[in-house]
Structures are given as C-alpha cells and as structure tokens.
N, C-alpha and C. Protein backbone atom coordinates (compact mmCIF):
# COMPACT_ATOMS: atom_id res chain seq x y z
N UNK A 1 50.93 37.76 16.92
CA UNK A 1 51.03 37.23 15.58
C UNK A 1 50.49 38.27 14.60
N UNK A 2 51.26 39.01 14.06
CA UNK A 2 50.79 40.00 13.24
C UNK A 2 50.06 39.42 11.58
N UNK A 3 50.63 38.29 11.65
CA UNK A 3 49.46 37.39 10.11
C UNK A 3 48.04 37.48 10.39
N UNK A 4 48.15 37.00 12.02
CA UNK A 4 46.63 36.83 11.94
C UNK A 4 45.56 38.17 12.72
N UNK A 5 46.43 39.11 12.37
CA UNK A 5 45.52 40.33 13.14
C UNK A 5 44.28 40.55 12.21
N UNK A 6 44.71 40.77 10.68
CA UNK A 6 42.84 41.11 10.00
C UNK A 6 42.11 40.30 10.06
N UNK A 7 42.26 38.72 11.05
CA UNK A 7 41.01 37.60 10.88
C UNK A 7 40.57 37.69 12.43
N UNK A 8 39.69 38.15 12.35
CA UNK A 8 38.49 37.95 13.70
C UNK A 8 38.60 36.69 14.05
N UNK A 9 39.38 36.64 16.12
CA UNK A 9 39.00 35.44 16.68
C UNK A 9 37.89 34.94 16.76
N UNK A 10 36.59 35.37 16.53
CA UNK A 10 35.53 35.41 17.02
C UNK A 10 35.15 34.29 15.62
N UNK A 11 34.94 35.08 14.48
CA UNK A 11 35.05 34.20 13.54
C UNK A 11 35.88 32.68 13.28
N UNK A 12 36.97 32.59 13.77
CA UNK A 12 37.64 31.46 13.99
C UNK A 12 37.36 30.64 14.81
N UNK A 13 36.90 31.16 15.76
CA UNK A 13 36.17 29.87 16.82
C UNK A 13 35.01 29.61 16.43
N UNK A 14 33.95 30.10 15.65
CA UNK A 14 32.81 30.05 15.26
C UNK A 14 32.97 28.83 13.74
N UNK A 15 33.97 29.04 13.02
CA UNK A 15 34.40 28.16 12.06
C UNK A 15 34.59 26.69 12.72
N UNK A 16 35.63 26.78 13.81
CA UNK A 16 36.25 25.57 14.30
C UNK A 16 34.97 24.34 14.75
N UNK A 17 34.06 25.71 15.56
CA UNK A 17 32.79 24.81 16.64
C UNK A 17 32.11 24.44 15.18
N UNK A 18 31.64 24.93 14.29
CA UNK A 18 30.89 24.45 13.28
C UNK A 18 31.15 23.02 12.16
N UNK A 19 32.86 22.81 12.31
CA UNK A 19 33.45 22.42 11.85
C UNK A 19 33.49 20.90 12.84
N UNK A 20 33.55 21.04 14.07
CA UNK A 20 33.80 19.85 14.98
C UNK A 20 31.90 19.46 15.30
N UNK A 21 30.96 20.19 15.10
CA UNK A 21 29.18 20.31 15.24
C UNK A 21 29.11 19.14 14.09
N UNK A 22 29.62 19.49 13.00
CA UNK A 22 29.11 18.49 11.66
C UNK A 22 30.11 17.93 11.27
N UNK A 23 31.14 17.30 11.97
CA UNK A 23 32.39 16.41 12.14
C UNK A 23 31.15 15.04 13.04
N UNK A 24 31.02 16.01 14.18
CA UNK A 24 30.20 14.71 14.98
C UNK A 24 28.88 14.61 14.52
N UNK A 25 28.07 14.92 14.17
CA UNK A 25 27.36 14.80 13.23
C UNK A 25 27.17 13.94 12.42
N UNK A 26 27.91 13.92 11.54
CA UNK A 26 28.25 12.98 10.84
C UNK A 26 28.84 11.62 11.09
N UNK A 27 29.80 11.22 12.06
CA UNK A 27 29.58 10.08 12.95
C UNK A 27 28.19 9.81 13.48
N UNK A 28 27.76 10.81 13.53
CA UNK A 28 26.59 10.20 14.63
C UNK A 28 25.70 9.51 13.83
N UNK A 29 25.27 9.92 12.80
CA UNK A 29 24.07 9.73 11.64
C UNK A 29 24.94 8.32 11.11
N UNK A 30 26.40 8.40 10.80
CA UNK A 30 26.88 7.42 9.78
C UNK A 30 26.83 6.26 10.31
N UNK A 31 26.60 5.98 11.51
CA UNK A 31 26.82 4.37 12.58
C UNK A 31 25.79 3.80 12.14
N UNK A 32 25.53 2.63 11.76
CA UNK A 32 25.15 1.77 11.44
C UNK A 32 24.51 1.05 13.17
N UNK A 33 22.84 1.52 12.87
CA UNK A 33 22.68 1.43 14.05
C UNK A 33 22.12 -0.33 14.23
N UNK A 34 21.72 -1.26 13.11
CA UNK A 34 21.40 -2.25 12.88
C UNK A 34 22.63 -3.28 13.11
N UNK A 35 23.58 -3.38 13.64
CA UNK A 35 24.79 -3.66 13.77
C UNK A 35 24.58 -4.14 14.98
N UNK A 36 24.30 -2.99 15.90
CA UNK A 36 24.09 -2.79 17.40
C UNK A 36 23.49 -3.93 17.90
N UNK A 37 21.89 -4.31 17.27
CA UNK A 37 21.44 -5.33 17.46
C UNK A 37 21.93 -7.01 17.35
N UNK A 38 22.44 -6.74 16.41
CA UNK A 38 22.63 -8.14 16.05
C UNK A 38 23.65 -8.47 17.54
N UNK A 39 24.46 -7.95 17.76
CA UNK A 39 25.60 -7.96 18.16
C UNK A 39 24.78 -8.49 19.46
N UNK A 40 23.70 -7.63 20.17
CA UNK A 40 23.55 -7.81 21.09
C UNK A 40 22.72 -8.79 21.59
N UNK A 41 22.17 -9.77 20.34
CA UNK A 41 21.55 -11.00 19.87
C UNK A 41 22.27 -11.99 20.12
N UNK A 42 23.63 -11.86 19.67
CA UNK A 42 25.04 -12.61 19.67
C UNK A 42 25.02 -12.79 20.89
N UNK A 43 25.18 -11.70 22.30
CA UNK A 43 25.95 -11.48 23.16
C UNK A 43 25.23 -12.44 24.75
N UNK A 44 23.75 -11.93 23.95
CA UNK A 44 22.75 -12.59 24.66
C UNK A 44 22.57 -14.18 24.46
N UNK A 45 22.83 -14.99 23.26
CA UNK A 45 22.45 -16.30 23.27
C UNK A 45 24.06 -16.85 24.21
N UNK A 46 25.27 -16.33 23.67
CA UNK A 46 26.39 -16.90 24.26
C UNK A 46 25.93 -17.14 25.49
N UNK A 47 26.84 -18.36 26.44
CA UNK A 47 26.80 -19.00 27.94
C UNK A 47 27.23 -17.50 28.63
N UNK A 48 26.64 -17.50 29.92
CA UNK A 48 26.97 -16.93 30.63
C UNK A 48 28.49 -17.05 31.47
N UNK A 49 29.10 -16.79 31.56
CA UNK A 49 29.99 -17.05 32.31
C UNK A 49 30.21 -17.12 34.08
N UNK A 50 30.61 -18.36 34.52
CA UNK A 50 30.45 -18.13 35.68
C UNK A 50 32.36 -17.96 36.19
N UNK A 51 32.04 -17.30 37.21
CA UNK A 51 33.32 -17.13 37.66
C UNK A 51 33.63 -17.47 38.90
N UNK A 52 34.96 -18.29 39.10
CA UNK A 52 35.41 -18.94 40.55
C UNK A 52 36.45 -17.99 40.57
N UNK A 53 36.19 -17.89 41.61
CA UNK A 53 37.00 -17.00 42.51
C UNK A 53 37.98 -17.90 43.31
C-alpha cells in the first residue's frame, strides 16, 4: 500500500491499543455499579425454584 508507507506501523498499533485501553475504560468506570446490588436483592428474595425432573 504505497498511501500508507510515510505512517509508522508501530505508531498505528500504538494509536489503536490506546484507543481500545480507554474505549474499555470507560465502560468499565461508566457501569453503574449500584444496579448490581439491587438486582441481586431482587434475585435473592424471589422462590427458589425447584425442579422435577
């Protein structure tokens, strides 16, 4: 690919990883971790289920 000969691969993968680093990142921080609980407040009072086989 002669377009991309004056851009350093090296630089381009270094963009991409930085780019996908504070992509997840940012999911990670943005979750609403108080959610989690409740849910699992919910999950816990519901009946247990029994199962016949």
């Amino acid at each position: 690919m002669p377009q991309m000969a004056p851009l350093s691969w090296l630089n381009l993968f270094i963009f991409f990883i930085t780019v996908f680093l504070i992509f997840n990142s940012l999911n990670y921080f943005y979750f609403n971790k108080s959610s989690i609980s409740q849910d699992q407040k919910k999950i816990k009072t519901q009946k247990k289920i029994t199962w016949k086989w």
